[in-house]
PDB file of N, CA and C in Angstrom:
ATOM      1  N   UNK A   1      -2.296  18.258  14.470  1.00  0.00           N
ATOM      2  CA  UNK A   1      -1.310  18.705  13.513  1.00  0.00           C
ATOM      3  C   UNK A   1      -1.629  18.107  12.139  1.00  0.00           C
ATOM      4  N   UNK A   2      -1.755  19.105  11.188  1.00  0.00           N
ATOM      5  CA  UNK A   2      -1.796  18.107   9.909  1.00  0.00           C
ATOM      6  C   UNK A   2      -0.556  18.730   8.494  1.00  0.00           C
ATOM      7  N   UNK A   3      -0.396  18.113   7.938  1.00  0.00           N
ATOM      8  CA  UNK A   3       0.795  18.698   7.196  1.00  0.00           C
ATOM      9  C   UNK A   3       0.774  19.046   5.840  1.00  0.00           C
ATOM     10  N   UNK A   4       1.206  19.442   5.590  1.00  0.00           N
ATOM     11  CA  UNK A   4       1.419  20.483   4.448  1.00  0.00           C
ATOM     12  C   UNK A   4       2.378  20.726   3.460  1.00  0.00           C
ATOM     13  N   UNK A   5       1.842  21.013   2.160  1.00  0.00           N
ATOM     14  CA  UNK A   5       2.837  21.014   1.427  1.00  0.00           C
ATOM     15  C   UNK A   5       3.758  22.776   1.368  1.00  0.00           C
ATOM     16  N   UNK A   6       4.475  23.030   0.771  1.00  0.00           N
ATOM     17  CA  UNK A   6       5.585  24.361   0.405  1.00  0.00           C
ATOM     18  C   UNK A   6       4.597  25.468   0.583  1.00  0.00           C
ATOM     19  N   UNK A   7       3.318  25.681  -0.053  1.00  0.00           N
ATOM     20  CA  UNK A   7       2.401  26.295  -0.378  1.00  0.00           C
ATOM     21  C   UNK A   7       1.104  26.651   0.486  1.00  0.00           C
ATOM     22  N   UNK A   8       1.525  25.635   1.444  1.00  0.00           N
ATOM     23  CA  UNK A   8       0.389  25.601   2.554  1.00  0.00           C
ATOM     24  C   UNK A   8      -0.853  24.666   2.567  1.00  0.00           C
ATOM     25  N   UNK A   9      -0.679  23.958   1.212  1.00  0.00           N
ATOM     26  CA  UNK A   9      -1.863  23.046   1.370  1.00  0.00           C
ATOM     27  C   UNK A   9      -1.572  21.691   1.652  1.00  0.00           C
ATOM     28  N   UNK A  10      -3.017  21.562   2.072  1.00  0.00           N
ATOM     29  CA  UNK A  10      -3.228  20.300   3.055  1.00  0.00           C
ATOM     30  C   UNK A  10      -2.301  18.833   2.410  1.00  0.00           C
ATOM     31  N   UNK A  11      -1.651  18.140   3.035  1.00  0.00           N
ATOM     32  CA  UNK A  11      -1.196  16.861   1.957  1.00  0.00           C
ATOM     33  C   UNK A  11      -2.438  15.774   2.577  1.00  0.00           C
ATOM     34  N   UNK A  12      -3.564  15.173   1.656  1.00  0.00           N
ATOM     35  CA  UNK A  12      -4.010  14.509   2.271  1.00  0.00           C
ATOM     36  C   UNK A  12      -3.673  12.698   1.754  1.00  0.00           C
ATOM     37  N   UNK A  13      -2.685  12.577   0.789  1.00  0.00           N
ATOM     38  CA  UNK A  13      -2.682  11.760   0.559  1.00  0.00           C
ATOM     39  C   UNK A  13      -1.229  10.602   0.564  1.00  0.00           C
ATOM     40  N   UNK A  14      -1.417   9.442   0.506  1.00  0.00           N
ATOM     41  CA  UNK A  14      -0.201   8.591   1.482  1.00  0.00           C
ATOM     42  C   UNK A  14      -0.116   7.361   0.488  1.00  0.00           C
ATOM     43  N   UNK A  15       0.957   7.044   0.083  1.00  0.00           N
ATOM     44  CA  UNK A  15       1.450   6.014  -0.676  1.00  0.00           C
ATOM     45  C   UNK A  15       2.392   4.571  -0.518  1.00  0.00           C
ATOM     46  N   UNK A  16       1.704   3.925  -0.128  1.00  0.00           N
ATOM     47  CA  UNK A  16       3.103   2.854   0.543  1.00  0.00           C
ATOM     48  C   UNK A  16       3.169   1.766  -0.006  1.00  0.00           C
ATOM     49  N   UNK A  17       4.295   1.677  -0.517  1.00  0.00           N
ATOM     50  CA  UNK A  17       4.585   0.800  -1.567  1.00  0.00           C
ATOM     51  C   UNK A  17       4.919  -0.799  -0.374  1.00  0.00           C
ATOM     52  N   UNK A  18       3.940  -1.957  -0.599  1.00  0.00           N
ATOM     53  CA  UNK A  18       4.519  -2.791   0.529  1.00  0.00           C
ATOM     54  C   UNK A  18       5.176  -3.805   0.013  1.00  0.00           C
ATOM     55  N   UNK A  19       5.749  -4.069  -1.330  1.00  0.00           N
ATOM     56  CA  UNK A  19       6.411  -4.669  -1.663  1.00  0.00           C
ATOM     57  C   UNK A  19       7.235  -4.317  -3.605  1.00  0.00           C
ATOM     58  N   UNK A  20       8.283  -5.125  -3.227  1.00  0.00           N
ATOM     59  CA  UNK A  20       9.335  -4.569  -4.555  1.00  0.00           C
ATOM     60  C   UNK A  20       9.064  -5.959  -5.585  1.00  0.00           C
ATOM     61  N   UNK A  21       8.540  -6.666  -5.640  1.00  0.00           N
ATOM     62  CA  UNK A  21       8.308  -7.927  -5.769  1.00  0.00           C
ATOM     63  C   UNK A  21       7.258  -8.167  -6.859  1.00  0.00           C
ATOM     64  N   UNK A  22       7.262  -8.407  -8.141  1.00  0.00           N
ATOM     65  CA  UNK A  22       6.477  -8.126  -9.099  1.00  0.00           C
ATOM     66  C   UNK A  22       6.119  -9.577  -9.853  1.00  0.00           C
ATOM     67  N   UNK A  23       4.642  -9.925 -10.966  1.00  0.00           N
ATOM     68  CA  UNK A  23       5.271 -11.002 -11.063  1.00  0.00           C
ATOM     69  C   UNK A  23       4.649 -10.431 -12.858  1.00  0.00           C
ATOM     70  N   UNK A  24       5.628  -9.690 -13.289  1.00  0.00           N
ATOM     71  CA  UNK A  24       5.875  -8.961 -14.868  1.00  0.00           C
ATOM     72  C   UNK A  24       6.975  -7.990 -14.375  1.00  0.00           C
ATOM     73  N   UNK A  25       7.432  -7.969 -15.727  1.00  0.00           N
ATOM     74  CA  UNK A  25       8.874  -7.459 -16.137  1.00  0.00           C
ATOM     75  C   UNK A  25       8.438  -6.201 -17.150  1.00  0.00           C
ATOM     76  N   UNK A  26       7.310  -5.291 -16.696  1.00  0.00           N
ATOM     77  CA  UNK A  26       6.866  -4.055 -17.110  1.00  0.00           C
ATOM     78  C   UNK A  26       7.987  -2.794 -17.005  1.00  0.00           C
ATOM     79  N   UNK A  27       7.640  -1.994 -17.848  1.00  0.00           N
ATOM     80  CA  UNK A  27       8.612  -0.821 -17.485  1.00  0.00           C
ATOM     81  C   UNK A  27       7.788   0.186 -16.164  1.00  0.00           C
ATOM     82  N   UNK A  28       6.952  -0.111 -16.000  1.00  0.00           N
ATOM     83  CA  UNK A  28       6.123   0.699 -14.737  1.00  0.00           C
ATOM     84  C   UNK A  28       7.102   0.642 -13.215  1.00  0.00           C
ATOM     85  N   UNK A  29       6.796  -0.979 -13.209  1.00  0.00           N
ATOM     86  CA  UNK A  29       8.111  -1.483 -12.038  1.00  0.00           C
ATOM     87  C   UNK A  29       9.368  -1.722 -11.994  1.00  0.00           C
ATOM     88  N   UNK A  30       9.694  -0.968 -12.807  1.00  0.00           N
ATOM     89  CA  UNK A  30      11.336  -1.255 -13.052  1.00  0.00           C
ATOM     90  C   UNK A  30      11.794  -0.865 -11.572  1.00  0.00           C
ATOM     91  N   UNK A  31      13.018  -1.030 -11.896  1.00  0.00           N
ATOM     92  CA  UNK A  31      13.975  -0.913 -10.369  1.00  0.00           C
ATOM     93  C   UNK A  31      15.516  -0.566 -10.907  1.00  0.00           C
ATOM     94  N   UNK A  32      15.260   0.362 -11.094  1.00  0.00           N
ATOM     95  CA  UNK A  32      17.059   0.892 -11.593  1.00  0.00           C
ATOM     96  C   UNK A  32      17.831   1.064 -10.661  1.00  0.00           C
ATOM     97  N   UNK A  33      18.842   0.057 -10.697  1.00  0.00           N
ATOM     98  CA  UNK A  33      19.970   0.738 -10.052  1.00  0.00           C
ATOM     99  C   UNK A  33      20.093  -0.587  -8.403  1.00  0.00           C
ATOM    100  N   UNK A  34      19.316  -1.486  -8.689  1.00  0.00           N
ATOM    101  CA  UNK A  34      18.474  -2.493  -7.265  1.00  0.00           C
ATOM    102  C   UNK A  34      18.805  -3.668  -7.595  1.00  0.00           C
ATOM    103  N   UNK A  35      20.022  -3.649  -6.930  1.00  0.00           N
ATOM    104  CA  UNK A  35      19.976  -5.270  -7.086  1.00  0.00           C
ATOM    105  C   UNK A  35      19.114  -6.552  -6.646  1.00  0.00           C
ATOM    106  N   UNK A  36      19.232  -7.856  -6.993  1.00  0.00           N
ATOM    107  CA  UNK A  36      18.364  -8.428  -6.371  1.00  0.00           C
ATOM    108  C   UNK A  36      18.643  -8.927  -4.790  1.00  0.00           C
ATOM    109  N   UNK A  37      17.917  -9.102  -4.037  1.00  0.00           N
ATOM    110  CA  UNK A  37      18.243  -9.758  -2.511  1.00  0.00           C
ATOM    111  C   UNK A  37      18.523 -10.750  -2.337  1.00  0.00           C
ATOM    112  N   UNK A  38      19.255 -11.117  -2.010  1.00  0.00           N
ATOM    113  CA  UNK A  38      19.162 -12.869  -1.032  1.00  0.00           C
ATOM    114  C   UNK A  38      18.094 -13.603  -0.656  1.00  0.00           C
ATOM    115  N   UNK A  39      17.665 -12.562   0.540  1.00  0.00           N
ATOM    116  CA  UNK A  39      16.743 -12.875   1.230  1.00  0.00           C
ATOM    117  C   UNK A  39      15.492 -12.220   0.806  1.00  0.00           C
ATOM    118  N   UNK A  40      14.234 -12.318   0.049  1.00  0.00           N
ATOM    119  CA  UNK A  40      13.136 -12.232  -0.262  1.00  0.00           C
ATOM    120  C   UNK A  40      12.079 -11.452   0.714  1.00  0.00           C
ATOM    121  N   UNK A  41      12.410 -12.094   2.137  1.00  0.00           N
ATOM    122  CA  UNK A  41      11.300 -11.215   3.277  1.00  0.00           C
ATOM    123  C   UNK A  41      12.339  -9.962   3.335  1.00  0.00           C
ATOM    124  N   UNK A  42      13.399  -9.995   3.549  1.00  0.00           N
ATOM    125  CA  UNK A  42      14.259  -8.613   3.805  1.00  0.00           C
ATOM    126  C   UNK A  42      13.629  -7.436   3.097  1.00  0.00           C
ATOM    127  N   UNK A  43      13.157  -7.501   2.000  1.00  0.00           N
ATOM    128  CA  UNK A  43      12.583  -6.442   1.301  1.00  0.00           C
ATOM    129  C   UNK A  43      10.886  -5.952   2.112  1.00  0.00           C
ATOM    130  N   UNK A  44      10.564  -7.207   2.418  1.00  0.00           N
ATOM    131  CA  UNK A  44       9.103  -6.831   2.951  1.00  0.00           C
ATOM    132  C   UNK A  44       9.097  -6.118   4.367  1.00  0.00           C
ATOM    133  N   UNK A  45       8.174  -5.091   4.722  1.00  0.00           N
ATOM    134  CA  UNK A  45       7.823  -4.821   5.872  1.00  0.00           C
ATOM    135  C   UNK A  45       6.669  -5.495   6.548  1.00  0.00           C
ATOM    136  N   UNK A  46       6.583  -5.673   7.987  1.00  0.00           N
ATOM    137  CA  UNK A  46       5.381  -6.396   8.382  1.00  0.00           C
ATOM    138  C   UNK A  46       3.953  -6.156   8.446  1.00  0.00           C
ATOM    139  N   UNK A  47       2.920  -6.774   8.583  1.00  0.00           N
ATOM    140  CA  UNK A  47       1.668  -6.122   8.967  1.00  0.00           C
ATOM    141  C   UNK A  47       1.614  -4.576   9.397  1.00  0.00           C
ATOM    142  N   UNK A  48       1.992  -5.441  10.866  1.00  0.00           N
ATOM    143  CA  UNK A  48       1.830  -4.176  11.558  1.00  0.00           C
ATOM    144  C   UNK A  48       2.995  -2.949  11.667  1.00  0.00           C
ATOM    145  N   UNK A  49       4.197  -2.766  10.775  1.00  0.00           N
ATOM    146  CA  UNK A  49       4.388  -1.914  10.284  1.00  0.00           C
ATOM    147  C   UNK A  49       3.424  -1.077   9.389  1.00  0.00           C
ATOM    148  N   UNK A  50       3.473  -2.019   8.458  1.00  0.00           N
ATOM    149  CA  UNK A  50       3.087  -0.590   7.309  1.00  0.00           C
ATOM    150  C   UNK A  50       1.507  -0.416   7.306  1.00  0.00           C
ATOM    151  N   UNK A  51       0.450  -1.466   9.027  1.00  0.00           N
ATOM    152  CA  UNK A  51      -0.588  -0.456   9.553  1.00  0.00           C
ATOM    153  C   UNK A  51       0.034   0.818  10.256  1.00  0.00           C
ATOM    154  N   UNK A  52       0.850   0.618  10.364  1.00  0.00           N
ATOM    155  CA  UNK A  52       1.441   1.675  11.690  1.00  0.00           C
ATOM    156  C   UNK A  52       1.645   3.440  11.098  1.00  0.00           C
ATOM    157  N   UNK A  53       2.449   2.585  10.164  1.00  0.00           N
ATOM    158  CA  UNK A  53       2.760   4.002   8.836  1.00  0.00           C
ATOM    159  C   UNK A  53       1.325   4.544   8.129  1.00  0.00           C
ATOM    160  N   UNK A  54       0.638   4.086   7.874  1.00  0.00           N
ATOM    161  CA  UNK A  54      -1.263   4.339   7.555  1.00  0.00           C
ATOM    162  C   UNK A  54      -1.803   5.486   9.015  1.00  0.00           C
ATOM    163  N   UNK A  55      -1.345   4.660  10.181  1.00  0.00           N
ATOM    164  CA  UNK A  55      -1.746   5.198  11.361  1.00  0.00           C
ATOM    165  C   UNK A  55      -1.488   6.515  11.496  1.00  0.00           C
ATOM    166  N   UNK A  56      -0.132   6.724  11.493  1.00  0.00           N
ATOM    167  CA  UNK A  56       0.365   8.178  11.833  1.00  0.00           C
ATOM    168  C   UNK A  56       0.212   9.110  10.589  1.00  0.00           C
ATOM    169  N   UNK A  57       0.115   8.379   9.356  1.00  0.00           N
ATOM    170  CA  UNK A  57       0.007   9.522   8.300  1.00  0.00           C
ATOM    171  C   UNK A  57      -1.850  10.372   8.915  1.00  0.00           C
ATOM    172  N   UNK A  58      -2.879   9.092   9.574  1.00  0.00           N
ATOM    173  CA  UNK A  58      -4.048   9.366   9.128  1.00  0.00           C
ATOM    174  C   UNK A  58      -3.823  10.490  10.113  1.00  0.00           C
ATOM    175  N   UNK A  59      -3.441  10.122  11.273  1.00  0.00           N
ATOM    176  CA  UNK A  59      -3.709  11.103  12.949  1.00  0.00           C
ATOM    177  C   UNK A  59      -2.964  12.388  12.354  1.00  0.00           C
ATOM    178  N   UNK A  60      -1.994  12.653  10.976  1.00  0.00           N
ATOM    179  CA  UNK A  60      -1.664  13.930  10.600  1.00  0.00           C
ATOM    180  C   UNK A  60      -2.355  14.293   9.346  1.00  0.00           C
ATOM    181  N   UNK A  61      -3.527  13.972   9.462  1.00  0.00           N
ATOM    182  CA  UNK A  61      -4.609  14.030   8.603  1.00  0.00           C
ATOM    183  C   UNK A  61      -4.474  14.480   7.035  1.00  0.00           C
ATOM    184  N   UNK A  62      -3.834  12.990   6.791  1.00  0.00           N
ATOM    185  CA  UNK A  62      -4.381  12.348   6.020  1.00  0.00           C
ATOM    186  C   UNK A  62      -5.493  11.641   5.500  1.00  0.00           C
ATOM    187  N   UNK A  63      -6.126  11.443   4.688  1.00  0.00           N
ATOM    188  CA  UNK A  63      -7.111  11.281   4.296  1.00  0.00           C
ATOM    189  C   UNK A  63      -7.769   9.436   3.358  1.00  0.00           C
ATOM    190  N   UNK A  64      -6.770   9.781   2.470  1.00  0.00           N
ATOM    191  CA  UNK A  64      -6.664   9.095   1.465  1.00  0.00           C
ATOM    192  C   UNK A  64      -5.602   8.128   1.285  1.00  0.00           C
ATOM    193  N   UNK A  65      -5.290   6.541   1.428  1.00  0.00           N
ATOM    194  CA  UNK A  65      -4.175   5.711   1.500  1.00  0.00           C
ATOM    195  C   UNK A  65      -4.176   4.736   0.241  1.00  0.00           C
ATOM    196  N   UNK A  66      -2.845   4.916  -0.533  1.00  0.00           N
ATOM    197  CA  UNK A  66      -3.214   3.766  -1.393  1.00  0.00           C
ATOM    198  C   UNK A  66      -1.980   3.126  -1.449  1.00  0.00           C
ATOM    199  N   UNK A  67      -2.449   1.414  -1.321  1.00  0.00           N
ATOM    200  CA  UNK A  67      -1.027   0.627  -1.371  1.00  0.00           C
ATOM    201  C   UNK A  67      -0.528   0.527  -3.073  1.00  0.00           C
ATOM    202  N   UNK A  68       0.683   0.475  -2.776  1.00  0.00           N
ATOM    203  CA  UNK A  68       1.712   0.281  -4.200  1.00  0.00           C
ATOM    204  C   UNK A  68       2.852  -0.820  -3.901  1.00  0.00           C
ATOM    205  N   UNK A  69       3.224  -1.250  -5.042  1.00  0.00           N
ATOM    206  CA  UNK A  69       4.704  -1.883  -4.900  1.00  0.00           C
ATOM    207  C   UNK A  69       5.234  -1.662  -6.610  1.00  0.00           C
ATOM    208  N   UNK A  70       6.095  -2.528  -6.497  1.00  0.00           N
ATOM    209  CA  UNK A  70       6.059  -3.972  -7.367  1.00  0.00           C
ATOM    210  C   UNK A  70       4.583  -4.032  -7.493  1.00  0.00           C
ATOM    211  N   UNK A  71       4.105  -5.072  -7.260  1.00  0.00           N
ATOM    212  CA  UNK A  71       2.600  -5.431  -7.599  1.00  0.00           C
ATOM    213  C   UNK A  71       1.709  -6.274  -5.923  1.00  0.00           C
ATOM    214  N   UNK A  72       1.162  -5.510  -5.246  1.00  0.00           N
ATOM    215  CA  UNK A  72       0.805  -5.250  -3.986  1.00  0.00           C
ATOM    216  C   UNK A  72       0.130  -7.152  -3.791  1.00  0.00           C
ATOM    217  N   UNK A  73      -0.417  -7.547  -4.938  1.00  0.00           N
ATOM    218  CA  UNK A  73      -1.411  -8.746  -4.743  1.00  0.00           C
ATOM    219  C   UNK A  73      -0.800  -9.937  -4.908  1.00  0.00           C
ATOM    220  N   UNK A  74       0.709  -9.682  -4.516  1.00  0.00           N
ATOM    221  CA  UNK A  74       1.785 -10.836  -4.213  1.00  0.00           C
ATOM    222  C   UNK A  74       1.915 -10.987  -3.122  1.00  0.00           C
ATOM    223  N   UNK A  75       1.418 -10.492  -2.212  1.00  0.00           N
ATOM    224  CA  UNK A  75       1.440 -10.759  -0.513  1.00  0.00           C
ATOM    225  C   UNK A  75       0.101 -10.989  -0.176  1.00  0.00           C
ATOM    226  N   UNK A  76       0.398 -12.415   0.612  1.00  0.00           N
ATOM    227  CA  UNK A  76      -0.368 -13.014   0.911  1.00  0.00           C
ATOM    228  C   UNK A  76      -1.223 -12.480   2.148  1.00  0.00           C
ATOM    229  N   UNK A  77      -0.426 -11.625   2.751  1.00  0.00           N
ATOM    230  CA  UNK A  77      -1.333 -11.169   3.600  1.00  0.00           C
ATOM    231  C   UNK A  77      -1.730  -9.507   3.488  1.00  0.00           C
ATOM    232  N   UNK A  78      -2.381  -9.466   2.289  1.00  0.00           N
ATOM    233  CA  UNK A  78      -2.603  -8.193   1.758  1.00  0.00           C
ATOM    234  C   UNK A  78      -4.028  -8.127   2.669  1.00  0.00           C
ATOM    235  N   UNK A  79      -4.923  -9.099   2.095  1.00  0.00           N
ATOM    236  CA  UNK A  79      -6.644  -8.952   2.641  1.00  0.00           C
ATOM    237  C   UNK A  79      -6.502  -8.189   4.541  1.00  0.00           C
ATOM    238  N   UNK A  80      -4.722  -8.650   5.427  1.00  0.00           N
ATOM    239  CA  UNK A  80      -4.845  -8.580   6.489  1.00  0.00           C
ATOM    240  C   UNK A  80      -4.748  -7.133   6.562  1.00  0.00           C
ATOM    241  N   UNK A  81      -3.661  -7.028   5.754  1.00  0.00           N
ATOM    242  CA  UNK A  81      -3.274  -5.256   5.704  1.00  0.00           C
ATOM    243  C   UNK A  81      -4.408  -4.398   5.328  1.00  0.00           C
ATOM    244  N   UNK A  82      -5.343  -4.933   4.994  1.00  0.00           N
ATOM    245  CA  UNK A  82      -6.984  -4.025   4.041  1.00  0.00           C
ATOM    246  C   UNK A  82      -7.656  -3.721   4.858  1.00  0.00           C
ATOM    247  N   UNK A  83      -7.590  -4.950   5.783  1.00  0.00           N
ATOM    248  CA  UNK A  83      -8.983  -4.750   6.553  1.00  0.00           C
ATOM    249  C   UNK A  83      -8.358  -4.196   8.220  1.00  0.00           C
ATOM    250  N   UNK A  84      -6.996  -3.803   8.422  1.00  0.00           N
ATOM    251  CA  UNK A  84      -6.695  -3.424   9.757  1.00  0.00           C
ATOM    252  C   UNK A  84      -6.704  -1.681   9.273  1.00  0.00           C
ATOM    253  N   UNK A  85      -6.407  -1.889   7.856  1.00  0.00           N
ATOM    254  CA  UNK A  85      -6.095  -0.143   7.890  1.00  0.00           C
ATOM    255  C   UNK A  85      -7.420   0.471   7.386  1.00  0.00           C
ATOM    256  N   UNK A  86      -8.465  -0.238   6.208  1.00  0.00           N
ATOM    257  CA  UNK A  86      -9.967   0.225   6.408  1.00  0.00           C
ATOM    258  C   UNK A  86     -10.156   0.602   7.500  1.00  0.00           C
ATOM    259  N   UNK A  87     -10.033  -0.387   8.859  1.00  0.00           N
ATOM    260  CA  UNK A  87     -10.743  -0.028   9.973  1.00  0.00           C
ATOM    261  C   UNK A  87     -10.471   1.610  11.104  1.00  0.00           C
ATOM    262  N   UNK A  88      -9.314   2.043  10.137  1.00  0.00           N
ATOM    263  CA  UNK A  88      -9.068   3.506  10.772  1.00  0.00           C
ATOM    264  C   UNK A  88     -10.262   4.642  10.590  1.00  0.00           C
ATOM    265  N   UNK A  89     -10.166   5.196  11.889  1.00  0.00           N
ATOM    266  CA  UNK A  89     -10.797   5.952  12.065  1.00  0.00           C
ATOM    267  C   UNK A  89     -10.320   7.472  11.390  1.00  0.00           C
ATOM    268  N   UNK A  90     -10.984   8.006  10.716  1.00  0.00           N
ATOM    269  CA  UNK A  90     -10.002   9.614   9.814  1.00  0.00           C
ATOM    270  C   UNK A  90      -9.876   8.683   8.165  1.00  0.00           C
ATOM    271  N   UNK A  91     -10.049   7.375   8.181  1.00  0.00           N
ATOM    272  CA  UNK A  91      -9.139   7.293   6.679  1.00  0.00           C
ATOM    273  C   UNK A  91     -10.699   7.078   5.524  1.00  0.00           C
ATOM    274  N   UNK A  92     -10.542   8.429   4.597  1.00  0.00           N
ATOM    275  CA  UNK A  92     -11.427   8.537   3.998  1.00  0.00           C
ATOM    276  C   UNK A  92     -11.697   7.141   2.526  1.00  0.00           C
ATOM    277  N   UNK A  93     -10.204   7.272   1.763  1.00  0.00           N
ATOM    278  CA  UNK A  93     -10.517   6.378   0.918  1.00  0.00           C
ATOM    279  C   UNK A  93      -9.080   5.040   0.489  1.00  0.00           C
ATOM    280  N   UNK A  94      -9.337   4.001   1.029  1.00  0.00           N
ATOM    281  CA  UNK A  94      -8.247   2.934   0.566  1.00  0.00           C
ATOM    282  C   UNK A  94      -8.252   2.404  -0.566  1.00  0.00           C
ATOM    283  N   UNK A  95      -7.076   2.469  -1.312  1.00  0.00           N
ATOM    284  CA  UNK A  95      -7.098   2.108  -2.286  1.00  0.00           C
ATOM    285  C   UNK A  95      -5.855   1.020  -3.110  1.00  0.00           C
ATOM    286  N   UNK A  96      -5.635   0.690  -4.115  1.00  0.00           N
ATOM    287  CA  UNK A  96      -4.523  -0.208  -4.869  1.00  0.00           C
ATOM    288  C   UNK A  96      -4.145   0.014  -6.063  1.00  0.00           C
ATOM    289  N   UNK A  97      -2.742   0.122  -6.279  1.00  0.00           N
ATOM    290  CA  UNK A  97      -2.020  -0.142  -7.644  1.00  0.00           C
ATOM    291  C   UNK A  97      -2.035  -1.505  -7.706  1.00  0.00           C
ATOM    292  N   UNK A  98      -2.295  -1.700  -9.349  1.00  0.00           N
ATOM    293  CA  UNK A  98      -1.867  -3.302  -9.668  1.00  0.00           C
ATOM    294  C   UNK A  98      -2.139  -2.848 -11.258  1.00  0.00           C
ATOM    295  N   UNK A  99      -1.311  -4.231 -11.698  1.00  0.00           N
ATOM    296  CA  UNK A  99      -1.699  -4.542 -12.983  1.00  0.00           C
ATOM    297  C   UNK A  99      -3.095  -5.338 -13.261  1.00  0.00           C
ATOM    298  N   UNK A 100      -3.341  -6.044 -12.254  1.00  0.00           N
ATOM    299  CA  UNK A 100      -4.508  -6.696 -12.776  1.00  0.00           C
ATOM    300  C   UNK A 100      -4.739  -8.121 -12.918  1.00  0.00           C
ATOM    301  N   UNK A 101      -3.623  -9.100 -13.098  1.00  0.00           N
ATOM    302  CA  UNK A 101      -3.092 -10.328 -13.246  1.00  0.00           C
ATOM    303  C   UNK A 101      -3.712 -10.681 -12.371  1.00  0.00           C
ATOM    304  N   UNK A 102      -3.522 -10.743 -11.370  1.00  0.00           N
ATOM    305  CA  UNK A 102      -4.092 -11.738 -10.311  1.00  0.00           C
ATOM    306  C   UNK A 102      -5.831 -11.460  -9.437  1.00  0.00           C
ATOM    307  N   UNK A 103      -5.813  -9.730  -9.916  1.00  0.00           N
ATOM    308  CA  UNK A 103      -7.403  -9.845  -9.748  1.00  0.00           C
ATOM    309  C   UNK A 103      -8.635 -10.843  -9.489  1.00  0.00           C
ATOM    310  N   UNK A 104      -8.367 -11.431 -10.585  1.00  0.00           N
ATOM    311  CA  UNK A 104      -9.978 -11.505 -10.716  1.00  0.00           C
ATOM    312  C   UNK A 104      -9.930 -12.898  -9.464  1.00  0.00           C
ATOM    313  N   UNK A 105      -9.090 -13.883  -9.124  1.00  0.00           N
ATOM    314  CA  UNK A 105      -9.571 -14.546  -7.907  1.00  0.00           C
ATOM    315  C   UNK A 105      -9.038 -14.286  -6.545  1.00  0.00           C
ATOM    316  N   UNK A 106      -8.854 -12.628  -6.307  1.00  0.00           N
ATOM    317  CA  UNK A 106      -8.851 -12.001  -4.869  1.00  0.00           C
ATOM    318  C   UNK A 106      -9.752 -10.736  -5.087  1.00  0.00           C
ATOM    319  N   UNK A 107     -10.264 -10.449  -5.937  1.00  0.00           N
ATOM    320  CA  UNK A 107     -11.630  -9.035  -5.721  1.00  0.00           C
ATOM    321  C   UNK A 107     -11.910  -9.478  -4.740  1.00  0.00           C
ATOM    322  N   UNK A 108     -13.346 -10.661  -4.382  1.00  0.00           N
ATOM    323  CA  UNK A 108     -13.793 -10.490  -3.950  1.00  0.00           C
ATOM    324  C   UNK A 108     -13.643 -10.676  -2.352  1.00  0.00           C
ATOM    325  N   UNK A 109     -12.478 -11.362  -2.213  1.00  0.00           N
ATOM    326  CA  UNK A 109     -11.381 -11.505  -0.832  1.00  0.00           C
ATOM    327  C   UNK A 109     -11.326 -10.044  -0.127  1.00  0.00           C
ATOM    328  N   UNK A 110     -10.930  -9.205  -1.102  1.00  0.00           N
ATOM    329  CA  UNK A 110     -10.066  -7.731  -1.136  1.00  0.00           C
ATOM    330  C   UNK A 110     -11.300  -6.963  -0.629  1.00  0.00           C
ATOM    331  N   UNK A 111     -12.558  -6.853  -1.020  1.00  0.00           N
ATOM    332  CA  UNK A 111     -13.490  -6.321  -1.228  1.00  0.00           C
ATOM    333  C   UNK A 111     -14.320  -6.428   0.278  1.00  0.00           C
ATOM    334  N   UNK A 112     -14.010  -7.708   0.867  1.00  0.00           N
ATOM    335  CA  UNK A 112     -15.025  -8.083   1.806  1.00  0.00           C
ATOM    336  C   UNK A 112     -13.837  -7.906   2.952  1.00  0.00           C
ATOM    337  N   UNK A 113     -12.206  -7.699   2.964  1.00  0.00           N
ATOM    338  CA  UNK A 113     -11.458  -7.036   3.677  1.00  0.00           C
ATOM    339  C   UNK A 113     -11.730  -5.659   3.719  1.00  0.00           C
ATOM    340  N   UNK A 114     -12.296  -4.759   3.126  1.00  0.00           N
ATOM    341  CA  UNK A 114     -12.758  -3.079   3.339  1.00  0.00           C
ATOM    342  C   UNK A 114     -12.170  -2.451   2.110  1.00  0.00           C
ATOM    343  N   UNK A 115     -12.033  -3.170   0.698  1.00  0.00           N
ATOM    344  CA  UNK A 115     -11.167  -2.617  -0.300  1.00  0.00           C
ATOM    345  C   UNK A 115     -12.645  -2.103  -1.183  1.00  0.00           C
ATOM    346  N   UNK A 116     -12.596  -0.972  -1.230  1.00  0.00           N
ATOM    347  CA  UNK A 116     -13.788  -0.633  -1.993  1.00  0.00           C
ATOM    348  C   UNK A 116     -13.188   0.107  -3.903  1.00  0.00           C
TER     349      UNK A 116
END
């Protein structure tokens, strides 16, 4: 089964934002209308959730996955999330939103997790 948009074409692409959690006060990440939490993990989903959500988008062929948030390279266990969902079978290209801030000392972390 693979799915489709109104029009009939293929949707091959999947967006999952894995965190609300930013560390700039940009208008990109705003959050209208969101208060703040209490609890900090409450907002996060786990590993193996949001591999899980990668999983079933790919097996409805999907193609293409790119993580988003807030700013994705605030979780510490991003490199884990890279390299379980690279390793899908069907998933053509993984990818990341960010600003950039924290780049330059996790590239090459990110990179050698399956982040191309």
């Amino acid at each position: 089964m693979n799915l489709s948009d109104n029009c009939g074409r293929p949707l091959l692409n999947l967006r999952i934002s894995i965190t609300q959690r930013c560390n700039n006060h940009c208008a990109y990440c705003h959050r209208e209308g969101e208060m703040q939490r209490a609890n900090r993990s409450a907002e996060l989903m786990s590993v193996q959730e949001i591999v899980r959500i990668a999983k079933v988008g790919i097996g409805l062929g999907i193609s293409r996955v790119k993580l988003t948030g807030g700013e994705p390279l605030m979780r510490e266990d991003l490199p884990q999330i890279i390299a379980e969902i690279s390793g899908v079978t069907g998933l053509r290209d993984l990818s990341l939103s960010t600003n950039g801030l924290l780049l330059g000392g996790m590239a090459k972390i990110l990179h050698q997790s399956g982040l191309k």
